[in-house]
N, C-alpha and C. Protein backbone atom coordinates (compact mmCIF):
# COMPACT_ATOMS: atom_id res chain seq x y z
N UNK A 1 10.39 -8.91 -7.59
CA UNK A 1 10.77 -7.58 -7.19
C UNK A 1 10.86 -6.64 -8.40
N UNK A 2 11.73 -7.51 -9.74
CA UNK A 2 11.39 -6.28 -10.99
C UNK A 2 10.21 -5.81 -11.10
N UNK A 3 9.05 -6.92 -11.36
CA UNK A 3 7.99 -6.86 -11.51
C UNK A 3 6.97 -5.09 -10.36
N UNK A 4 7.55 -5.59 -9.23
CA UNK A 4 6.95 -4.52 -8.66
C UNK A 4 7.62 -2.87 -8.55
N UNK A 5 8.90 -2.80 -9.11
CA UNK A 5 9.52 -1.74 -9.59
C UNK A 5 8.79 -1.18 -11.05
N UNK A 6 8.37 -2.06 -11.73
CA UNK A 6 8.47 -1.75 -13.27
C UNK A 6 6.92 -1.32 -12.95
N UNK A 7 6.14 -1.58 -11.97
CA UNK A 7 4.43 -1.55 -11.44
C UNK A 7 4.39 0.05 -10.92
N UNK A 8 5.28 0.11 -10.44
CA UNK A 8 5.17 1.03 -9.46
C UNK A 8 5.94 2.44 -10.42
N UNK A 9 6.70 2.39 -11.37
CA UNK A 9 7.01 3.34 -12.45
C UNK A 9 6.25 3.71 -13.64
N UNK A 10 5.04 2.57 -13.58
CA UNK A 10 4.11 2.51 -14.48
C UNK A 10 2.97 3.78 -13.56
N UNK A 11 2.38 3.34 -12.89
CA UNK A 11 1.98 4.08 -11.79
C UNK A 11 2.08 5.61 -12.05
N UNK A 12 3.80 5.90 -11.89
CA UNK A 12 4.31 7.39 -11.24
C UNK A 12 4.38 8.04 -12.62
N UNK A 13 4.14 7.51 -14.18
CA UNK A 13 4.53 7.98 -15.55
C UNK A 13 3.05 8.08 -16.03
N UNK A 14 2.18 7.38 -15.18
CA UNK A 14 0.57 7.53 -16.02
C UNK A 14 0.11 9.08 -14.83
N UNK A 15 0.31 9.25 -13.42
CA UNK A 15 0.31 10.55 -12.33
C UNK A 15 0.89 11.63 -13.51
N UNK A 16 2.28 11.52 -13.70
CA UNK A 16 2.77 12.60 -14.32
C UNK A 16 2.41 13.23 -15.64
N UNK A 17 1.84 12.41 -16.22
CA UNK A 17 1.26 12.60 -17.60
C UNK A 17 -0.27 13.08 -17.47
N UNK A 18 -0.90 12.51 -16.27
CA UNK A 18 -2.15 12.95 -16.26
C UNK A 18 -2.05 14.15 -15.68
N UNK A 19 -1.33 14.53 -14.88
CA UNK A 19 -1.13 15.81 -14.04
C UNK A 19 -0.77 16.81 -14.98
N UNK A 20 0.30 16.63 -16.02
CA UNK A 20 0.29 18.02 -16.89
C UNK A 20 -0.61 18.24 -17.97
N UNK A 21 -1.61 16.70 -18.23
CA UNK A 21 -2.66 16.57 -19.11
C UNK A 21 -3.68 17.77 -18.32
N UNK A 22 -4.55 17.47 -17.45
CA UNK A 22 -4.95 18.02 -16.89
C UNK A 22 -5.22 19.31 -15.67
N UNK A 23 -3.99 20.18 -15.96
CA UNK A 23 -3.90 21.06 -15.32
C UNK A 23 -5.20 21.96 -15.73
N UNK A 24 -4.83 22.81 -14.86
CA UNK A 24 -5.90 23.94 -15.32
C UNK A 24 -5.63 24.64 -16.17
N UNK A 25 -6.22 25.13 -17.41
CA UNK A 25 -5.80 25.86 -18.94
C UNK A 25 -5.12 26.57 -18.48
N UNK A 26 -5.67 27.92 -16.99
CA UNK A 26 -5.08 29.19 -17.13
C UNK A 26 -3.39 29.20 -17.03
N UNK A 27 -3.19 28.16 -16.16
CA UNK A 27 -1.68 28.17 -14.98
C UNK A 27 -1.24 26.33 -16.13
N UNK A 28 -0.05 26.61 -16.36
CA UNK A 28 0.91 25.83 -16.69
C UNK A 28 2.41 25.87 -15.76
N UNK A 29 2.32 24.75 -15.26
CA UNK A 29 3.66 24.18 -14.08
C UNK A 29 5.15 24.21 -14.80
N UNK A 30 6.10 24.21 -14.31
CA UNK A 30 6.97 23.66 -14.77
C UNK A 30 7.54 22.79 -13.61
N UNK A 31 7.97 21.81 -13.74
CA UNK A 31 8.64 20.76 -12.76
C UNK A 31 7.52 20.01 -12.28
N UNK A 32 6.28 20.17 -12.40
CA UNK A 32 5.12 19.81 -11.47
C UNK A 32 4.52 20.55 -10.60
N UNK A 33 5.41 21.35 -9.83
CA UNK A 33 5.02 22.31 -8.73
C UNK A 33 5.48 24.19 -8.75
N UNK A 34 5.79 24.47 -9.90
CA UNK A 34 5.84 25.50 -10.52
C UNK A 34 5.41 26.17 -10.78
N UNK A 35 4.37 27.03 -10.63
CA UNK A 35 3.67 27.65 -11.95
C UNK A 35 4.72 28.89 -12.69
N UNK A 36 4.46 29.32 -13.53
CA UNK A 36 5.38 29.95 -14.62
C UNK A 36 6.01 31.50 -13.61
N UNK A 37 5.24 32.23 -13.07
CA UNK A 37 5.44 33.20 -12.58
C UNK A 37 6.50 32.67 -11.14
N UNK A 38 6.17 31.36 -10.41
CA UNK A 38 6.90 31.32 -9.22
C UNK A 38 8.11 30.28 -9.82
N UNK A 39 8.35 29.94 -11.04
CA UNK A 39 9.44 29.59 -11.40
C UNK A 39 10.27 30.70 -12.14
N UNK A 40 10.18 31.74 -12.55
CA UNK A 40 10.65 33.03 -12.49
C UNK A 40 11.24 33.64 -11.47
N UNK A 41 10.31 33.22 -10.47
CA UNK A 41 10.59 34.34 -9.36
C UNK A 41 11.56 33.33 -8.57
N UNK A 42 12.08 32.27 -8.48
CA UNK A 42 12.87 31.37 -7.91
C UNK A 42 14.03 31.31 -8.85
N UNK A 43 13.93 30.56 -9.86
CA UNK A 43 15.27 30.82 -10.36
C UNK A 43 15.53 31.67 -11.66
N UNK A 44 14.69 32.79 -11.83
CA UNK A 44 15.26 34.02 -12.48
C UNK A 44 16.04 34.66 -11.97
N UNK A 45 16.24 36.00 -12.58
CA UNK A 45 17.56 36.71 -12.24
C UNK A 45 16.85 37.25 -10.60
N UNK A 46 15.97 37.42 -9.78
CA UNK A 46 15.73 38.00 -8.42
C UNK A 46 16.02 36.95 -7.63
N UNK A 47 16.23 35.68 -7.80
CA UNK A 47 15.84 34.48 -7.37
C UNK A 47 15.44 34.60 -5.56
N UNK A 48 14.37 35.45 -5.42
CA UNK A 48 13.33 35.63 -4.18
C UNK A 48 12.46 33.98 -3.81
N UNK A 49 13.12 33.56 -3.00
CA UNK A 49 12.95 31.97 -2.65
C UNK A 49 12.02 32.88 -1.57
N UNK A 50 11.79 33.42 -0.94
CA UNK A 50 10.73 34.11 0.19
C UNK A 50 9.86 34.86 -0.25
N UNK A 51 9.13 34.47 -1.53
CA UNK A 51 8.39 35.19 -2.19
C UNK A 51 6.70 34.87 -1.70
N UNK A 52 5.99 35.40 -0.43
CA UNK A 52 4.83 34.46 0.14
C UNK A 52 4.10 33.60 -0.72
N UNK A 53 3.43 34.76 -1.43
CA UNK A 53 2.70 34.19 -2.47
C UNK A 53 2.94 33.01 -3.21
N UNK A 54 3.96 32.46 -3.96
CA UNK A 54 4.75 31.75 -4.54
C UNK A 54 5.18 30.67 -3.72
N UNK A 55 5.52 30.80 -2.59
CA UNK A 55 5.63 29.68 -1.37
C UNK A 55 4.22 29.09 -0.98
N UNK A 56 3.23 29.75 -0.98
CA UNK A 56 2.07 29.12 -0.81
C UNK A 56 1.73 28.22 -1.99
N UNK A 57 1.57 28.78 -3.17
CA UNK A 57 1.73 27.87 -4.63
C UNK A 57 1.91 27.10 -4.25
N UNK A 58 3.34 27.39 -4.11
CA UNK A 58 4.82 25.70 -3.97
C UNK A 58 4.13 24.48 -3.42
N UNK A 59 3.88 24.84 -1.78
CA UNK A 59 3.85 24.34 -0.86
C UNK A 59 2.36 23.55 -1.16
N UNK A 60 1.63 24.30 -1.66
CA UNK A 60 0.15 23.71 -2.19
C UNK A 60 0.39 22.33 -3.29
N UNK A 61 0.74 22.83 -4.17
CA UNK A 61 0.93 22.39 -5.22
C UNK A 61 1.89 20.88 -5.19
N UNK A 62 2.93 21.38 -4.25
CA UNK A 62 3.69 19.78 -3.93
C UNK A 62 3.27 18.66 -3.02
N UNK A 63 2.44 19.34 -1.75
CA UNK A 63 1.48 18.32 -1.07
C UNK A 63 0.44 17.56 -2.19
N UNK A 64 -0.49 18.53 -3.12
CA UNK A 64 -1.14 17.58 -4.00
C UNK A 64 -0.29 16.54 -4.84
N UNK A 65 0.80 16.98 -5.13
CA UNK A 65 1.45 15.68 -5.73
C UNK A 65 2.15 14.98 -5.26
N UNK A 66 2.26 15.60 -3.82
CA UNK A 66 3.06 14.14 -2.99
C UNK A 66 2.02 13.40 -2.38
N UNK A 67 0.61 13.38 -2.27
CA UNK A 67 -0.73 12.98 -2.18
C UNK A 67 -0.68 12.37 -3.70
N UNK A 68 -0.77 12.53 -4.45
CA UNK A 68 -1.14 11.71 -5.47
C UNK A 68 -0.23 10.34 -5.92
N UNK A 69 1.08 10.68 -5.75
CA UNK A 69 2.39 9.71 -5.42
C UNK A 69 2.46 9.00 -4.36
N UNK A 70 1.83 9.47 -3.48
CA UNK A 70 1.61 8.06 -2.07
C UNK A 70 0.42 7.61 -2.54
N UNK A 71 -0.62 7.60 -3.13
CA UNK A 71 -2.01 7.02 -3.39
C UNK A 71 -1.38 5.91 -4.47
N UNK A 72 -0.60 6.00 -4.72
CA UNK A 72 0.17 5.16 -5.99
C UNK A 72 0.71 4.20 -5.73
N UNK A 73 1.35 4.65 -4.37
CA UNK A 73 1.76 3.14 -3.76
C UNK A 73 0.57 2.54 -2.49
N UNK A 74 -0.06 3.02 -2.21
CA UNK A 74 -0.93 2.78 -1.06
C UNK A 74 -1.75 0.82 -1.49
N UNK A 75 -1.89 0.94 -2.33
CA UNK A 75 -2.63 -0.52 -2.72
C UNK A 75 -1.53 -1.80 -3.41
N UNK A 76 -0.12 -1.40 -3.69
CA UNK A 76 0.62 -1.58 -4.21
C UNK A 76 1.37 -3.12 -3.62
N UNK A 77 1.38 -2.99 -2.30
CA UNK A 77 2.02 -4.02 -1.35
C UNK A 77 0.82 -5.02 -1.30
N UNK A 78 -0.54 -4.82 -1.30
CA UNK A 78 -1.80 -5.40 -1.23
C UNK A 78 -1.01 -6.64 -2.68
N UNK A 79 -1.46 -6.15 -3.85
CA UNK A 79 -1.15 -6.34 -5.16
C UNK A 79 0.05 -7.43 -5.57
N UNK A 80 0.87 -6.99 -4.86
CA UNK A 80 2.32 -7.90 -5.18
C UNK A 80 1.97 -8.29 -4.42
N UNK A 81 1.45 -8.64 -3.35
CA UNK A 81 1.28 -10.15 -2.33
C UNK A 81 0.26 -11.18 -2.76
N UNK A 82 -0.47 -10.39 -3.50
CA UNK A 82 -1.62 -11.27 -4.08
C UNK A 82 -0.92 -12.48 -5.35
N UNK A 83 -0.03 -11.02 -6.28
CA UNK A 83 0.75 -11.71 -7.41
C UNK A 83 1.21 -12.46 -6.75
N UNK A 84 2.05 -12.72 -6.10
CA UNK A 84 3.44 -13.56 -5.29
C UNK A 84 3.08 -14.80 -4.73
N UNK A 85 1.64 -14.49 -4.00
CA UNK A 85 1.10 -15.86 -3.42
C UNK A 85 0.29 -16.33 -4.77
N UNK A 86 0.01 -15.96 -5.92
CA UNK A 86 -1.26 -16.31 -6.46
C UNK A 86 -2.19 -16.67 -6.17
N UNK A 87 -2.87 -16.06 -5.31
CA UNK A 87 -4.44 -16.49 -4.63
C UNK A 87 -4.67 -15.11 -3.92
N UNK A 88 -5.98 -14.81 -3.32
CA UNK A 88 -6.36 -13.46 -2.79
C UNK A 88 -7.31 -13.92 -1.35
N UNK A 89 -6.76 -15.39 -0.93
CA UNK A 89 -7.06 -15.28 0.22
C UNK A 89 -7.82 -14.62 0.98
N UNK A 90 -8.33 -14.64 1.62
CA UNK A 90 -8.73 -13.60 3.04
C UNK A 90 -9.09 -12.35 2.73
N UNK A 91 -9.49 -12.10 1.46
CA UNK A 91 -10.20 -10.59 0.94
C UNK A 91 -11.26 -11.00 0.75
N UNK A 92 -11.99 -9.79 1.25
CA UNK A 92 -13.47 -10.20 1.05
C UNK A 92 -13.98 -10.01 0.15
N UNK A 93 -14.80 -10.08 -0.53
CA UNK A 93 -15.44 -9.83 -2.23
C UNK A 93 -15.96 -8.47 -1.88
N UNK A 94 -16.89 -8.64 -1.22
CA UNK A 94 -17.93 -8.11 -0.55
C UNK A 94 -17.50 -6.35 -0.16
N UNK A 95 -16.38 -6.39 0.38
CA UNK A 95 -15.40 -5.40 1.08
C UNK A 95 -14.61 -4.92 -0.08
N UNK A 96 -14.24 -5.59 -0.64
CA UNK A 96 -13.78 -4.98 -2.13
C UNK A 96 -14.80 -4.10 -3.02
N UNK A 97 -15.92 -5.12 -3.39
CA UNK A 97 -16.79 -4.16 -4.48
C UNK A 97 -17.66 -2.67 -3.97
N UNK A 98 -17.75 -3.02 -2.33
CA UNK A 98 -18.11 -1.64 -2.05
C UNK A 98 -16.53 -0.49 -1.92
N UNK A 99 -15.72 -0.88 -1.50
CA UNK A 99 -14.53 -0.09 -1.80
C UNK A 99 -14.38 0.68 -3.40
N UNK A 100 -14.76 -0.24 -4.22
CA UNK A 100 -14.80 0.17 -5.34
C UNK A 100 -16.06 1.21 -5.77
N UNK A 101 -17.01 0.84 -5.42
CA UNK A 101 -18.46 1.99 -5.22
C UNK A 101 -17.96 3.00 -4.91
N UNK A 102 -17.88 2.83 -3.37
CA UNK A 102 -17.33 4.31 -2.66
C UNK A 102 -16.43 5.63 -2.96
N UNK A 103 -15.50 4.51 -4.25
CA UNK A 103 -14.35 5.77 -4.99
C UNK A 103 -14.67 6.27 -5.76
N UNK A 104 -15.84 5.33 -6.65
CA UNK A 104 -16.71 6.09 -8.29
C UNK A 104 -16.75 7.58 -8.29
N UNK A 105 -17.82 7.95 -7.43
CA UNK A 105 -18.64 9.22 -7.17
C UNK A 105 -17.69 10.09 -7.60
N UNK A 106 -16.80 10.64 -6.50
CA UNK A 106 -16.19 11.40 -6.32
C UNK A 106 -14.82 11.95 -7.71
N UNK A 107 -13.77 10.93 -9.17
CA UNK A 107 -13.94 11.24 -9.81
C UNK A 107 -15.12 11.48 -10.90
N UNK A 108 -15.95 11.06 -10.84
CA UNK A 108 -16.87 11.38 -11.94
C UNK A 108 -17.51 13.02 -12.10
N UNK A 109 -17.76 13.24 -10.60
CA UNK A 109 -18.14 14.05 -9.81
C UNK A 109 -17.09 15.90 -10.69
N UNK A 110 -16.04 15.11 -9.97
CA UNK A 110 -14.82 16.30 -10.66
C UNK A 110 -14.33 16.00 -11.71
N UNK A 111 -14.66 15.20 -12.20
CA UNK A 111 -14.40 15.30 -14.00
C UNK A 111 -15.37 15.79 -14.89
N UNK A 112 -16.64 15.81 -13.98
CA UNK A 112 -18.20 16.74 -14.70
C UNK A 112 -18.03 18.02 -14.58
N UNK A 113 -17.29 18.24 -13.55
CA UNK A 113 -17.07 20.09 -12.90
C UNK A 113 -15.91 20.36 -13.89
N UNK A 114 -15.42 19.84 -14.16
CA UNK A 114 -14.04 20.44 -15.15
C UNK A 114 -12.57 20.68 -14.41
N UNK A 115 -12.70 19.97 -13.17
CA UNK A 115 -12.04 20.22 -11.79
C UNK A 115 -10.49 19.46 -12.48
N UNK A 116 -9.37 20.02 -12.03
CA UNK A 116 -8.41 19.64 -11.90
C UNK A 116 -7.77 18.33 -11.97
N UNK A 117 -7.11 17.88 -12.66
CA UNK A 117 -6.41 16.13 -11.99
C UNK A 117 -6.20 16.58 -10.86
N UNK A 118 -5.11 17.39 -10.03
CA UNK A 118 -4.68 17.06 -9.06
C UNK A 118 -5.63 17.50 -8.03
N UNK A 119 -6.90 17.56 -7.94
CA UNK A 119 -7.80 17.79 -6.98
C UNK A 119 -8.85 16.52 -6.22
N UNK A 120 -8.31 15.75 -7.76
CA UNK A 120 -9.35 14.20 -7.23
C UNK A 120 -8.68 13.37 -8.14
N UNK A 121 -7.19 13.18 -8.48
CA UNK A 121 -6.22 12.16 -8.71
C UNK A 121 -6.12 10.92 -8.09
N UNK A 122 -6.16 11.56 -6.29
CA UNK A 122 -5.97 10.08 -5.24
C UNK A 122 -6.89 9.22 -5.30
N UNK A 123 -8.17 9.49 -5.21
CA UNK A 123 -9.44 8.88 -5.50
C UNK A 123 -9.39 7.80 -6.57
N UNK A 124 -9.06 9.08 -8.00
CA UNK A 124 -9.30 8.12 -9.40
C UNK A 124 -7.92 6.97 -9.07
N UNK A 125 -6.76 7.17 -8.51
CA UNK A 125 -5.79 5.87 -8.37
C UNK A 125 -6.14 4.76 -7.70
N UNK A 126 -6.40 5.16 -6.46
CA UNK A 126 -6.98 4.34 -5.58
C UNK A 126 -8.21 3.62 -6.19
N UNK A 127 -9.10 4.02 -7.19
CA UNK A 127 -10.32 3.29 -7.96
C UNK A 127 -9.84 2.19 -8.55
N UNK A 128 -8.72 2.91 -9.32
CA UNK A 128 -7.77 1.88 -10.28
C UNK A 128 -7.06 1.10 -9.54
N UNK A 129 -6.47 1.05 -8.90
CA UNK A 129 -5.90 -0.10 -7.70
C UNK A 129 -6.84 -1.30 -7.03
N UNK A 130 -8.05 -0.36 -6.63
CA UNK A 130 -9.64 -1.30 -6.38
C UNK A 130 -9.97 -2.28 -7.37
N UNK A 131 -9.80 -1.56 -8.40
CA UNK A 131 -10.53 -2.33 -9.56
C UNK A 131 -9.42 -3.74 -10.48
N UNK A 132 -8.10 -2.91 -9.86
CA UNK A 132 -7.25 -3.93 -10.08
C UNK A 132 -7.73 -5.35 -9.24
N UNK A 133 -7.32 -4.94 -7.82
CA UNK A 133 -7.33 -6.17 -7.25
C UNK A 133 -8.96 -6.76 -7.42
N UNK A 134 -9.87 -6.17 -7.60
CA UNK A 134 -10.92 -7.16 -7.93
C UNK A 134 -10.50 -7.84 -8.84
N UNK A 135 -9.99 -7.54 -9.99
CA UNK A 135 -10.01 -7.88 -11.15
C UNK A 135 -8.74 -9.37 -10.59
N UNK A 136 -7.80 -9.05 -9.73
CA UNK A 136 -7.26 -10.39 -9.34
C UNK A 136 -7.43 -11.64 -8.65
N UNK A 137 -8.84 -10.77 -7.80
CA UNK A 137 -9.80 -11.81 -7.04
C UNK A 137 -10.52 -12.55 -8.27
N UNK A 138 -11.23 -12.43 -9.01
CA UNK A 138 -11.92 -13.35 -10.02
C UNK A 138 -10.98 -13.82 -10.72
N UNK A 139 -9.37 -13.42 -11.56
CA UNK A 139 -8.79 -14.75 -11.99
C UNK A 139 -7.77 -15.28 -11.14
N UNK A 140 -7.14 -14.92 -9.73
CA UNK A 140 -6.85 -15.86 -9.11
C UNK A 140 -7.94 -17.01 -7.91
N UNK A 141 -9.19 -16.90 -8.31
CA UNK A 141 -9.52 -17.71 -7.66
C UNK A 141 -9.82 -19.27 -7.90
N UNK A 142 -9.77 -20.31 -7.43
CA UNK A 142 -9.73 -21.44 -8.15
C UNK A 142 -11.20 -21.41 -9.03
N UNK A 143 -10.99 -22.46 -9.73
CA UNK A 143 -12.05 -22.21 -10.91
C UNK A 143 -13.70 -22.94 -10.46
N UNK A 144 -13.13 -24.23 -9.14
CA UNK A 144 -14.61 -24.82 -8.92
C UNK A 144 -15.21 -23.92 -7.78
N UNK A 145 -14.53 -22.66 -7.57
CA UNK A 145 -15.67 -21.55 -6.58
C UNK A 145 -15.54 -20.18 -7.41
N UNK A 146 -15.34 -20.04 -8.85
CA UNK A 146 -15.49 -19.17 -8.91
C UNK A 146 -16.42 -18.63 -9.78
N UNK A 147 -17.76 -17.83 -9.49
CA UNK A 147 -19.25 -17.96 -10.68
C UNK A 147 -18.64 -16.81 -11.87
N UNK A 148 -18.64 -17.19 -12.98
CA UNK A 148 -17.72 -15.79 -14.10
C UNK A 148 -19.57 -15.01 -14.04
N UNK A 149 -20.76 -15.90 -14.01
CA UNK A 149 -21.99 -15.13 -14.06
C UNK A 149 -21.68 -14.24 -12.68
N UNK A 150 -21.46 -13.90 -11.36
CA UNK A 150 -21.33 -13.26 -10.56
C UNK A 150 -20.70 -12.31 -10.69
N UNK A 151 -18.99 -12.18 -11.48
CA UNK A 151 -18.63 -11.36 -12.17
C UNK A 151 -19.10 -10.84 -12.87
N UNK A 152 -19.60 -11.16 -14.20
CA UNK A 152 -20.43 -10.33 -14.87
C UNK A 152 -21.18 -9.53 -14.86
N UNK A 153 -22.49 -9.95 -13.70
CA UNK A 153 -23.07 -9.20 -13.17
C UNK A 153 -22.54 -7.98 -12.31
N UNK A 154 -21.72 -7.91 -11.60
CA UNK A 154 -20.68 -7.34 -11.07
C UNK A 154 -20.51 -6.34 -11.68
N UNK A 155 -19.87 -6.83 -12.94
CA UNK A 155 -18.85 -5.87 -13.61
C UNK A 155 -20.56 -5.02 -14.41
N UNK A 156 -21.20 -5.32 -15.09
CA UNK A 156 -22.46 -4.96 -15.45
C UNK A 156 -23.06 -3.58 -14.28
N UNK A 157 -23.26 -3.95 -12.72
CA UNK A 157 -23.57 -3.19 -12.59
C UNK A 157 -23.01 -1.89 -12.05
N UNK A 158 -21.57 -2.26 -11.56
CA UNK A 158 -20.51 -1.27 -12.06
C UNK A 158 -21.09 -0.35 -12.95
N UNK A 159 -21.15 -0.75 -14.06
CA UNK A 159 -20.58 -0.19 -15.36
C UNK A 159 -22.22 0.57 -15.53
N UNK A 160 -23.39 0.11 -14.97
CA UNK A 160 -24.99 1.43 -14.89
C UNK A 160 -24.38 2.39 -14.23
N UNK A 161 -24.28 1.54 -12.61
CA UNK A 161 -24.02 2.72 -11.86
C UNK A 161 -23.13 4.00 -12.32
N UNK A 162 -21.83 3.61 -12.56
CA UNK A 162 -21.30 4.57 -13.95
C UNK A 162 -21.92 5.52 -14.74
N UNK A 163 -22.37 4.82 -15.13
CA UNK A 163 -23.19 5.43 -16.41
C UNK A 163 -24.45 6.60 -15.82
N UNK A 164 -24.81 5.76 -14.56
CA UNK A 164 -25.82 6.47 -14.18
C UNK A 164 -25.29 8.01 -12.97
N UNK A 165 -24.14 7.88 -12.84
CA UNK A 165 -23.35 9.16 -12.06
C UNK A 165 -23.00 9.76 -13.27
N UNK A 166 -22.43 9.37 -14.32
CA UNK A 166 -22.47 10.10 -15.20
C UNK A 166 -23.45 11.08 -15.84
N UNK A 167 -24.49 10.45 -15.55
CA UNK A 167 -26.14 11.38 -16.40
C UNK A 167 -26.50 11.80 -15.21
N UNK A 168 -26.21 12.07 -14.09
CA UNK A 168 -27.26 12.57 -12.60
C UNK A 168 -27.13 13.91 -12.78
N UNK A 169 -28.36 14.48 -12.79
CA UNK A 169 -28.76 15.57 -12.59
C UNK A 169 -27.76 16.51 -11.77
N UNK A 170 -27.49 17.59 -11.88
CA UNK A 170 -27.04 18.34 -10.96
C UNK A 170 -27.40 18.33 -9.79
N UNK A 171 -28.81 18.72 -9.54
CA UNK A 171 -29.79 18.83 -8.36
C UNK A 171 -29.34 17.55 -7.54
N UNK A 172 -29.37 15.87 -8.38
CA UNK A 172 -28.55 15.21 -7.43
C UNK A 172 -27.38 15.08 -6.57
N UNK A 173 -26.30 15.72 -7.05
CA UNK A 173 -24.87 15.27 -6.69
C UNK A 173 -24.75 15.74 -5.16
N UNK A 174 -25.55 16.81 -5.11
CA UNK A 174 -25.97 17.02 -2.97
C UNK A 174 -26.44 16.16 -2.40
N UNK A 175 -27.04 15.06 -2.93
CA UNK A 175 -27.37 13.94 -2.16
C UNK A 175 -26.91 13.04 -2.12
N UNK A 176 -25.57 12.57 -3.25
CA UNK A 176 -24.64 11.74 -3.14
C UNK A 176 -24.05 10.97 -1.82
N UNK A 177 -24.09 11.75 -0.62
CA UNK A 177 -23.30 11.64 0.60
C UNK A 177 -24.03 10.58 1.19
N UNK A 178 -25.60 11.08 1.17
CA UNK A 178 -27.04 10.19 1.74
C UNK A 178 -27.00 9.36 1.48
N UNK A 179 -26.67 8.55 -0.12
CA UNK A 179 -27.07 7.28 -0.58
C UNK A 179 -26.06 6.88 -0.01
């Protein structure tokens, strides 16, 4: 149970750090869901809590990070059951490594655009959670079924495909959906 407290704070301190890492230059938060002008206008001297504009912010701004804080725990219970039993049972390989495909695109995608953490945060967690539990399927599996050449390869073509969303043409990324 420490173990999955100390997992799960690890988690919510790498969100928070990436979230003020990556804000957008123009607008700097305070609290997370702040921006400088609607934390003025809340608890400065007008303190106008019915300020529309500023409520829309808010209200924007705290769904993306209460979206990015549930994506944090979403794979989390998967994870500690795997730790706990040591074995990964009844997961499919198969169902995993395309899970893991399917999340690539989409940060790479908004980290080429210059796009926001908190616009494609859930994605990049959920990748990292994917890539976790693969990564627990190959060393909890017993050793006389498990090929490390299958991994390799694995992890190899991961790591083109990568490479190769990374270098795609602009003109490609509209067809992303197709493949």
């Amino acid at each position: 149970m420490l173990f999955t407290r100390q997992l799960v704070l690890l988690l919510l301190l790498g969100v928070v750090s990436a979230t003020n890492a990556s804000s957008a230059p123009e607008k700097t938060y305070k609290l997370l869901i702040f921006s400088e002008e609607c934390y003025e206008t809340w608890f400065g001297p007008a303190h106008d809590v019915l300020d529309v504009p500023c409520l829309k912010s808010i209200v924007s701004r705290g769904l993306s990070v209460g979206i990015i804080v549930g994506s944090t725990a979403l794979k989390v219970p998967q994870i500690v059951n795997y730790l706990r039993h040591g074995n990964t049972k009844g997961v499919s390989v198969t169902m995993m490594y395309m899970d893991v495909l399917s999340f690539t695109p989409g940060p790479i995608y908004n980290t080429l655009q210059g796009h926001p953490f908190m616009t494609y945060g859930e994605q990049l967690i959920v990748l990292g959670e994917n890539m976790f539990i693969v990564l627990l399927m190959w060393f909890l599996t017993p050793r006389d079924k498990f090929s490390p050449g299958r991994a390799l390869l694995s992890a190899l073509a991961f790591a083109a495909i990568s490479a190769g969303l990374f270098n795609a043409p602009a003109w490609a990324w509209p067809m992303m959906p197709i493949l």
